[in-house]
C-alpha atoms as a PDB file:
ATOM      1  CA  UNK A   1     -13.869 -18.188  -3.910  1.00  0.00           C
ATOM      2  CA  UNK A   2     -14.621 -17.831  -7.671  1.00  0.00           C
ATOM      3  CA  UNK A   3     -14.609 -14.062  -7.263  1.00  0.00           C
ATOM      4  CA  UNK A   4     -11.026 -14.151  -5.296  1.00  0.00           C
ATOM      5  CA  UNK A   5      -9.358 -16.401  -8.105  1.00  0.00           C
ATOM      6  CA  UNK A   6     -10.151 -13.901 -10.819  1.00  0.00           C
ATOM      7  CA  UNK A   7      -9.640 -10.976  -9.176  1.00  0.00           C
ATOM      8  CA  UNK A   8      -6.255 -12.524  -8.717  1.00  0.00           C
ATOM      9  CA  UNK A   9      -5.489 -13.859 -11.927  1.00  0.00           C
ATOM     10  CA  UNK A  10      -6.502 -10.629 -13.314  1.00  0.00           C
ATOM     11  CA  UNK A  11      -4.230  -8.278 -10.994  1.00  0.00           C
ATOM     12  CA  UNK A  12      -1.329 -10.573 -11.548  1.00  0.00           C
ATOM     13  CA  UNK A  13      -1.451 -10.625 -15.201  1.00  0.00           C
ATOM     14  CA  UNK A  14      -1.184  -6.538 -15.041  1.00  0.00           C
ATOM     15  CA  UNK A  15       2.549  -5.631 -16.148  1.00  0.00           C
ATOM     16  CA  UNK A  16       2.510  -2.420 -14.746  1.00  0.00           C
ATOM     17  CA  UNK A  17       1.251  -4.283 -11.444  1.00  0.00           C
ATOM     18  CA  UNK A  18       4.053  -6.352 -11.576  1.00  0.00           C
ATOM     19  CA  UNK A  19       6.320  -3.494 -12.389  1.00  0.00           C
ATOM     20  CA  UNK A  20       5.292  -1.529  -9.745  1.00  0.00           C
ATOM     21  CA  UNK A  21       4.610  -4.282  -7.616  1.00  0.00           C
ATOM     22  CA  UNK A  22       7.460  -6.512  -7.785  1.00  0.00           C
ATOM     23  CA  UNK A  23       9.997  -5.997  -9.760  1.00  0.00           C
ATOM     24  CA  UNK A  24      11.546  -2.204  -9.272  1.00  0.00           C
ATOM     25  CA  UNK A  25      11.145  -2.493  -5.224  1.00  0.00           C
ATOM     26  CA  UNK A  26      13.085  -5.885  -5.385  1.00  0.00           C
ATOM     27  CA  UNK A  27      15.499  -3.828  -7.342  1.00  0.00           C
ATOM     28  CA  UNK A  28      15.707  -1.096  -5.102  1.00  0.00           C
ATOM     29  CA  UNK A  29      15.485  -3.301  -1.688  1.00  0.00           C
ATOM     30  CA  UNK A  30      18.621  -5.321  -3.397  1.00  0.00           C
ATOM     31  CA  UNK A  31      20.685  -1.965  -4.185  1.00  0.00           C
ATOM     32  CA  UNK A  32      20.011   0.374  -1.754  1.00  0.00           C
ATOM     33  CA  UNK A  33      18.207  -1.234   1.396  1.00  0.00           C
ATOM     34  CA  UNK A  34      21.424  -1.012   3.560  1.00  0.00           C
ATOM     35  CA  UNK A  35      20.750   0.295   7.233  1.00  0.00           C
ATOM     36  CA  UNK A  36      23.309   2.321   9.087  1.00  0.00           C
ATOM     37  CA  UNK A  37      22.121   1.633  12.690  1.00  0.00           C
ATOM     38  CA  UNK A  38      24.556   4.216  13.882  1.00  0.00           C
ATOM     39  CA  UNK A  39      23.461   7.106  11.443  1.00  0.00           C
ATOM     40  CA  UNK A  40      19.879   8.118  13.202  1.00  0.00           C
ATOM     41  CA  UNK A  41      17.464   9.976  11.214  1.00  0.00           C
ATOM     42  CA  UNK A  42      19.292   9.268   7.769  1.00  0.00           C
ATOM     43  CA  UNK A  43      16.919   8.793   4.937  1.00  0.00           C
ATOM     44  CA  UNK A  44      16.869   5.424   3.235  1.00  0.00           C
ATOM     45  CA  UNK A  45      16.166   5.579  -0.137  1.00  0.00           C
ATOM     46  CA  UNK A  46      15.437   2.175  -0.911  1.00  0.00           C
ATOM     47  CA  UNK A  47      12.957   1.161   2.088  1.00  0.00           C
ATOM     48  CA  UNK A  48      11.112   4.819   1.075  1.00  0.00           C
ATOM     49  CA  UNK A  49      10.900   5.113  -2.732  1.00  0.00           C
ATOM     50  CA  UNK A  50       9.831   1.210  -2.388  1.00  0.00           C
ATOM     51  CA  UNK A  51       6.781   1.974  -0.065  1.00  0.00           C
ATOM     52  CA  UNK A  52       5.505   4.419  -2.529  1.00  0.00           C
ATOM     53  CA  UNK A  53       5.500   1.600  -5.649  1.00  0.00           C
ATOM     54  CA  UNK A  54       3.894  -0.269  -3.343  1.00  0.00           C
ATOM     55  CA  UNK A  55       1.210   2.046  -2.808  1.00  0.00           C
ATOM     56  CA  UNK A  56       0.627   2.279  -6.476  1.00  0.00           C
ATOM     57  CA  UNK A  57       1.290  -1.335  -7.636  1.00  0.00           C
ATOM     58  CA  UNK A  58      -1.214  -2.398  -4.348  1.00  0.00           C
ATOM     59  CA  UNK A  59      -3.707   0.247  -6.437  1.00  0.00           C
ATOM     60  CA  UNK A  60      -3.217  -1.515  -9.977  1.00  0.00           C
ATOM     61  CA  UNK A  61      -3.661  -5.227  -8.078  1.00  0.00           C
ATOM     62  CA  UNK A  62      -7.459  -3.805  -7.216  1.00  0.00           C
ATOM     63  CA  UNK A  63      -8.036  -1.875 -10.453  1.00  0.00           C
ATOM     64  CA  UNK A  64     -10.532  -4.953 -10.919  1.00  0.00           C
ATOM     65  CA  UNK A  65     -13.250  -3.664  -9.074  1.00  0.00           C
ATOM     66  CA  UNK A  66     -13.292  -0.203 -11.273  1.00  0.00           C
ATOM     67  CA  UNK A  67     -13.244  -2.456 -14.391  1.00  0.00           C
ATOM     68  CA  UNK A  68     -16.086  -4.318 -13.128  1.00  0.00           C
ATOM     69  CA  UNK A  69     -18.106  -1.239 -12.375  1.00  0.00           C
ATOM     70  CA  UNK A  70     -17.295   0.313 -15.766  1.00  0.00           C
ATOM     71  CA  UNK A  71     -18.476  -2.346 -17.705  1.00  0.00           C
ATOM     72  CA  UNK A  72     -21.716  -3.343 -15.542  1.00  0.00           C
ATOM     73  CA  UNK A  73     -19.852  -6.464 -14.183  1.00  0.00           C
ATOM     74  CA  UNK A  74     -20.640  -5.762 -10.557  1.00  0.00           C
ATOM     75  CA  UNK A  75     -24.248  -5.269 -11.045  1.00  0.00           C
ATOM     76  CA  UNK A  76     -24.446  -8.694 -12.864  1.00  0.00           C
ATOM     77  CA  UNK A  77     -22.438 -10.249  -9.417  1.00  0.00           C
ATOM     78  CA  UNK A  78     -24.484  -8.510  -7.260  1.00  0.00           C
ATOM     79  CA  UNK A  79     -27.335 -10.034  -8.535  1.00  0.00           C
ATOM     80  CA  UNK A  80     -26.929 -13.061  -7.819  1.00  0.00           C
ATOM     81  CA  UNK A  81     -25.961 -14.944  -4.309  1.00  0.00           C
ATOM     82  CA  UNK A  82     -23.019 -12.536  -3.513  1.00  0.00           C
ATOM     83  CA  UNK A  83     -23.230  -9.884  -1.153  1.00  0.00           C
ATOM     84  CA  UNK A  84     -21.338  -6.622  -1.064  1.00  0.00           C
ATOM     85  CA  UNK A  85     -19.449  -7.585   1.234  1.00  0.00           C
ATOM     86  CA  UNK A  86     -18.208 -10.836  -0.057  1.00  0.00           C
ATOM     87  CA  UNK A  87     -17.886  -9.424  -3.061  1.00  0.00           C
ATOM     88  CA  UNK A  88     -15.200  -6.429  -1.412  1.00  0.00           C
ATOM     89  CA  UNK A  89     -13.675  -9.099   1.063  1.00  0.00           C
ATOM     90  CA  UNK A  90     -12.512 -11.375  -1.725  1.00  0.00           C
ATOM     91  CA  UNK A  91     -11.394  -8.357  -3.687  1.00  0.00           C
ATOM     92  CA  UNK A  92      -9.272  -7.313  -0.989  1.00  0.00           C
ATOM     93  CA  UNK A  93      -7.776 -10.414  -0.741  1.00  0.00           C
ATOM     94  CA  UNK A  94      -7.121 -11.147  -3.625  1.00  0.00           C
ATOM     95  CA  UNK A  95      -5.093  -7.988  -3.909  1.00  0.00           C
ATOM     96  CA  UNK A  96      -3.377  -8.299  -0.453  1.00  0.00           C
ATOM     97  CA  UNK A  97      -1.699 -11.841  -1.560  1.00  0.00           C
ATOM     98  CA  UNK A  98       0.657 -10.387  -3.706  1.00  0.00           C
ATOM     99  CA  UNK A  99       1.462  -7.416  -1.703  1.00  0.00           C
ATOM    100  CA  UNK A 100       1.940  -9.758   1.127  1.00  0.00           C
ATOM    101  CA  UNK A 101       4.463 -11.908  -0.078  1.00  0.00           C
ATOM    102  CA  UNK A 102       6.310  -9.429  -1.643  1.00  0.00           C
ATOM    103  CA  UNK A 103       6.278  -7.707   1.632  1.00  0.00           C
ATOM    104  CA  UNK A 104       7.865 -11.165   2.876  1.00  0.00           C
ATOM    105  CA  UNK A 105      10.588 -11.381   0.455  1.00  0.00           C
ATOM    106  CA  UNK A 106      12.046  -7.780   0.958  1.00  0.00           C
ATOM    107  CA  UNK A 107      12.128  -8.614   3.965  1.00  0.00           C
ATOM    108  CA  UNK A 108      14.003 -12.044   3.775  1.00  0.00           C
ATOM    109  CA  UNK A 109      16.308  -9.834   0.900  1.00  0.00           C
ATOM    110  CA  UNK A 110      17.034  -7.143   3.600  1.00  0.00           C
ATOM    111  CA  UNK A 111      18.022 -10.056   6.160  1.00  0.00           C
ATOM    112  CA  UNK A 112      20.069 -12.163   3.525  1.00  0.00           C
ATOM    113  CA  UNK A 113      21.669  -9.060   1.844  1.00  0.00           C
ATOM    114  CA  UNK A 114      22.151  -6.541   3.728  1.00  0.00           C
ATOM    115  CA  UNK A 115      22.741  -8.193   7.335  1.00  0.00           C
ATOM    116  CA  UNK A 116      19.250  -6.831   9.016  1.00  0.00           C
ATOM    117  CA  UNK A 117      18.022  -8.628  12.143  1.00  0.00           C
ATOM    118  CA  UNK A 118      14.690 -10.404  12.182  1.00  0.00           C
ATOM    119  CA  UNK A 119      13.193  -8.137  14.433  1.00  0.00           C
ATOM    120  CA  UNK A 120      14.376  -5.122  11.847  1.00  0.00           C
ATOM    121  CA  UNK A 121      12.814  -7.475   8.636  1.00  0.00           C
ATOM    122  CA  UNK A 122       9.577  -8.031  10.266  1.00  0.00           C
ATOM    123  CA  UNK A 123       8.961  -4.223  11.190  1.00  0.00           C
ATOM    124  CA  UNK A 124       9.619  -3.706   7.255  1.00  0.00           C
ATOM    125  CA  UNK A 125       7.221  -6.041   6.383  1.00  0.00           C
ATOM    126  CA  UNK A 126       4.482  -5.248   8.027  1.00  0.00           C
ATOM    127  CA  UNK A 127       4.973  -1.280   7.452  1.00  0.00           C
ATOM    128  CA  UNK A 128       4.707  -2.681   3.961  1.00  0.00           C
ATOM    129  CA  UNK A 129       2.013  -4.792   3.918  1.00  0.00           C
ATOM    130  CA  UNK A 130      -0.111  -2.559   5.801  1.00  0.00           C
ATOM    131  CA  UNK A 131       0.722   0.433   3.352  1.00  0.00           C
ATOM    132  CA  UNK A 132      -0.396  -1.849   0.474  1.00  0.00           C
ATOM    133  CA  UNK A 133      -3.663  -2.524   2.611  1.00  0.00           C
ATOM    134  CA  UNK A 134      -4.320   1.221   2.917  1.00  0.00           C
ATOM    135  CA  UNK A 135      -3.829   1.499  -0.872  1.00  0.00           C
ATOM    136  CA  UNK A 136      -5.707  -1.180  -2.106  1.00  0.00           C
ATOM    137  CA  UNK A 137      -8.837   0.548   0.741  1.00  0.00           C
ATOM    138  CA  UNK A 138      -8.391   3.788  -0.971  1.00  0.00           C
ATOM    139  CA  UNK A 139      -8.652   2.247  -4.674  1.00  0.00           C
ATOM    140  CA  UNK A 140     -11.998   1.115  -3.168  1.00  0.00           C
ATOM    141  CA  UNK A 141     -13.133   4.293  -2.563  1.00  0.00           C
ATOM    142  CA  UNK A 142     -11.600   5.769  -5.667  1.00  0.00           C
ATOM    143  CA  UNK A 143     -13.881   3.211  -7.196  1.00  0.00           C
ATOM    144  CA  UNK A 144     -16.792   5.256  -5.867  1.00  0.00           C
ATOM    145  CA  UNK A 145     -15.782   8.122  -7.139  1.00  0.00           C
ATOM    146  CA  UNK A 146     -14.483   7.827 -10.781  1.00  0.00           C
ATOM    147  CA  UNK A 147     -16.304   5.463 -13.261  1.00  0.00           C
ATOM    148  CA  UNK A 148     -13.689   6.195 -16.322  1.00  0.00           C
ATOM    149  CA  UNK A 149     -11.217   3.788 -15.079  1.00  0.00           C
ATOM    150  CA  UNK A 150      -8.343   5.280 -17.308  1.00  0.00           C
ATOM    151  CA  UNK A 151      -8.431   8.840 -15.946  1.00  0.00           C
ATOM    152  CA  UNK A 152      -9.029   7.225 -12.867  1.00  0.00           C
ATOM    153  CA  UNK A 153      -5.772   5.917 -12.604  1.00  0.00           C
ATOM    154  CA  UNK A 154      -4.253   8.884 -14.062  1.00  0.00           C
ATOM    155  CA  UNK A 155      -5.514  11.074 -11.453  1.00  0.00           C
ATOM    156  CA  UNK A 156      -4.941   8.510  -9.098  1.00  0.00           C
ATOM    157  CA  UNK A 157      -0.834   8.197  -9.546  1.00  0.00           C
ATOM    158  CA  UNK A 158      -0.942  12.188  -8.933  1.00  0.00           C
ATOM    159  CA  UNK A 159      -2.668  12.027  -5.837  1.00  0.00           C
ATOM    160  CA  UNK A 160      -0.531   9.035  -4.484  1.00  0.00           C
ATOM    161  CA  UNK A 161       2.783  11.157  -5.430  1.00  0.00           C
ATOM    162  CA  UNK A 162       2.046  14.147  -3.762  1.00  0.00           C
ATOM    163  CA  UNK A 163       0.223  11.681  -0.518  1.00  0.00           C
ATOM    164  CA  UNK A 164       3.402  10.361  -0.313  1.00  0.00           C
ATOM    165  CA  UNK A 165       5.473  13.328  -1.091  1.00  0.00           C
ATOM    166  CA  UNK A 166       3.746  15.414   1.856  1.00  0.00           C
ATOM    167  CA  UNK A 167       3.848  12.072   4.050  1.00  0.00           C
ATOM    168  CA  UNK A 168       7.598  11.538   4.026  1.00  0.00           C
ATOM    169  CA  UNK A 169       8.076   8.612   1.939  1.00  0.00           C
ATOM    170  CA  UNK A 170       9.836  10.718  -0.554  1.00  0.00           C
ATOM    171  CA  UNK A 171      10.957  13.710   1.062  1.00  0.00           C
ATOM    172  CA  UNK A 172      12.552  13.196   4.800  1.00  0.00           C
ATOM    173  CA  UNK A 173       9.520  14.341   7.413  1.00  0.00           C
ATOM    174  CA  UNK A 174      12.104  16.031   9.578  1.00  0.00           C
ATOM    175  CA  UNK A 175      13.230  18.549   6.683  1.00  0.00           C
ATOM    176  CA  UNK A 176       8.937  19.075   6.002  1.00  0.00           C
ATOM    177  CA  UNK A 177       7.823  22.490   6.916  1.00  0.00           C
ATOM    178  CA  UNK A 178       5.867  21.703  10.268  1.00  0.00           C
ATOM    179  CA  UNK A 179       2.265  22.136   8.312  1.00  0.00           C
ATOM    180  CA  UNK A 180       3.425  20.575   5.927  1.00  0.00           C
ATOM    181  CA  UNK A 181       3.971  17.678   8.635  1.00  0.00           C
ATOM    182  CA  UNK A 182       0.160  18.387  10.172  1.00  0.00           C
ATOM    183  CA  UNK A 183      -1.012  17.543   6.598  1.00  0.00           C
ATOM    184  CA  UNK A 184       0.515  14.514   6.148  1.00  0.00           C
ATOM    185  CA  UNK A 185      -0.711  13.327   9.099  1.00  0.00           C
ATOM    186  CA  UNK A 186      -3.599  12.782   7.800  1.00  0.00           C
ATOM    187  CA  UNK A 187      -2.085  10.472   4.888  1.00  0.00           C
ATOM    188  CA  UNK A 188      -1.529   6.763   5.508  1.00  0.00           C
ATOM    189  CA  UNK A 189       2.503   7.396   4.219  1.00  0.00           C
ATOM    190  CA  UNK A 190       2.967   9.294   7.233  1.00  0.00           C
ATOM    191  CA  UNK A 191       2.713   6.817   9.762  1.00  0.00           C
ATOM    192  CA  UNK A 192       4.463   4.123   6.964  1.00  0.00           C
ATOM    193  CA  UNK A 193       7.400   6.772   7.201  1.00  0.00           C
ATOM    194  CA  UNK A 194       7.145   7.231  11.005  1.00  0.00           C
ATOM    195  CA  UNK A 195       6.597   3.375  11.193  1.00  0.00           C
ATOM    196  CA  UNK A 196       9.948   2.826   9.748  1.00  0.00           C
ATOM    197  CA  UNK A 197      11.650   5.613  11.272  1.00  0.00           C
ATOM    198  CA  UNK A 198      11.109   4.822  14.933  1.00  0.00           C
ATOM    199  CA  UNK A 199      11.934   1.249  13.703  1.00  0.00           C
ATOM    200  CA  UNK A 200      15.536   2.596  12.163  1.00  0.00           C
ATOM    201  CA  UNK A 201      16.034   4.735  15.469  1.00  0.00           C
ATOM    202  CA  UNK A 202      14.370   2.569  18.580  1.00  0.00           C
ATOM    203  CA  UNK A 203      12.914  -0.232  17.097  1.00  0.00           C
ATOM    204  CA  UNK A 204       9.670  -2.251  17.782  1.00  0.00           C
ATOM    205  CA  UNK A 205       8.755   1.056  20.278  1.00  0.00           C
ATOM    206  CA  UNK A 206       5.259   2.120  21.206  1.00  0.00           C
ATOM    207  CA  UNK A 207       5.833   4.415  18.766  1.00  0.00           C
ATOM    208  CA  UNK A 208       6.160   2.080  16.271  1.00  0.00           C
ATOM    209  CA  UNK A 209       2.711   0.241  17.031  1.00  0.00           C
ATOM    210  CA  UNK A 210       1.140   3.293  17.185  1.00  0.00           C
ATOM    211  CA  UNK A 211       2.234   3.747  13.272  1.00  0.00           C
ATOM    212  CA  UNK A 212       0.723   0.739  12.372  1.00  0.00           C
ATOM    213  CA  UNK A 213      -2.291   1.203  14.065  1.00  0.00           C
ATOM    214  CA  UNK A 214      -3.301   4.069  12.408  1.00  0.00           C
ATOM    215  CA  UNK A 215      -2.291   2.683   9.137  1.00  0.00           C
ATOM    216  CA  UNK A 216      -4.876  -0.101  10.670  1.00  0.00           C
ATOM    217  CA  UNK A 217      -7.652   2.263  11.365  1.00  0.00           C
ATOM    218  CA  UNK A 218      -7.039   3.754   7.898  1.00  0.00           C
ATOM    219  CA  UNK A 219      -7.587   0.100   5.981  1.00  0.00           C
ATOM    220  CA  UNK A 220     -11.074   0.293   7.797  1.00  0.00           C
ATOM    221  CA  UNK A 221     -12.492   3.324   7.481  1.00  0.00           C
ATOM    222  CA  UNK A 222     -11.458   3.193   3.355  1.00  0.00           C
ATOM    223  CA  UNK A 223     -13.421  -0.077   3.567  1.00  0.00           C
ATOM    224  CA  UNK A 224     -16.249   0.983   5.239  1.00  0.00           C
ATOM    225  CA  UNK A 225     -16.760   3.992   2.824  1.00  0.00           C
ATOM    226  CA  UNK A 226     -15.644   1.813  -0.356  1.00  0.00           C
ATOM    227  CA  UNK A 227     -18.468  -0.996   0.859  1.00  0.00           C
ATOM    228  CA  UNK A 228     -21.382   1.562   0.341  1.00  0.00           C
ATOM    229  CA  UNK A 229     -23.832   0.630  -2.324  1.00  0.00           C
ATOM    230  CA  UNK A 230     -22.694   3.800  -4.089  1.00  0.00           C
ATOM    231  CA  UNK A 231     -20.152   1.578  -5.452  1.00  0.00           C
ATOM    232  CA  UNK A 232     -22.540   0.354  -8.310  1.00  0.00           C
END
């Protein structure tokens, strides 16, 4: 677990992480989380604008593999008794602790601040965590794909914007032009948004676990394609 403890002391001891990561969607969970049951479709500002910093603090958390590959780290690794995929697994992680439990405590702020049930909370938190998983996949595959890891994460804060601009996490998806919609489909902030959304409107509905499923088959295909050798 050598790998996992530094990959974690190393993402947590990232300010912007922590910025991202923690501190301004505590801020905006505290301030603006409040649910009106009775207003369906209104768009939340708070639960929203906080999934995207997730997305991008989940990105900085696993920033350690693109250090390691700029600086020849993960060939040294890989060289010895570690295999790729141990060496990914305890990446990921390492990266998904954090996002986990701050997943958890919006959650327990929503409940203890602004009155939302359990069953509410826990539909937050794992629309959360799962959007950090799909993040922290794709920075995987970014990995594979940029080597300068400062334009890397230049490039990469664009691409997450307008991901989850098109997606509805900043923009309502009922006011998106309809291929505008058929894009985002194809984004993991989609199905965060719809996640939520059916869980605002109907709750814990099929519709719901069909969100979270894709955002599931997302995590895995990211990690399939940011395993590859090509990685090195």
């Amino acid at each position: 677990m050598t790998i996992f403890k530094h990959s974690l002391r190393r993402g947590l001891t990232s300010p912007l992480a922590l910025i991202l990561n923690c501190i301004i969607p505590t801020v905006l969970v505290f301030v603006a989380g409040y649910v009106d049951f009775d207003a369906p479709g209104e768009y939340h500002t708070g639960l929203f604008v906080s999934g995207l910093l997730i997305m991008l603090g989940a990105f900085y958390m696993a920033r350690g593999i693109q250090m390691d590959k700029a600086d020849g780290t993960v060939i040294r690794i890989l060289a010895g008794p570690v295999t790729m995929r141990t060496y990914l697994v305890q990446n990921f992680l390492a990266a998904m602790v954090p996002v986990s439990v701050l997943s958890v405590f919006l959650g327990l702020i929503g409940m203890a601040r602004h009155s939302w049930g359990l069953t509410f909370a826990i539909g937050i938190v794992l629309c959360y965590a799962l959007l950090g998983a799909t993040s922290i996949g794709l920075s995987f595959v970014w990995s594979c794909l940029f080597k300068d890891k400062e334009a890397s994460a230049a490039v990469f804060s664009v691409v997450i914007t307008v991901l989850a601009t098109i997606g509805g996490l900043m923009i309502p998806i009922s006011i998106l032009p309809t291929m505008v919609r058929r894009i985002g489909a194809l984004t993991p902030a989609h199905w965060a948004a719809r996640g939520m959304e059916t869980l605002m409107n109907d709750g814990m509905s099929g519709q719901f676990w069909l969100s979270l499923t894709v955002m599931l088959l997302f995590v895995v295909i990211y990690l399939l394609y940011g395993g590859r050798r090509r990685i090195m």
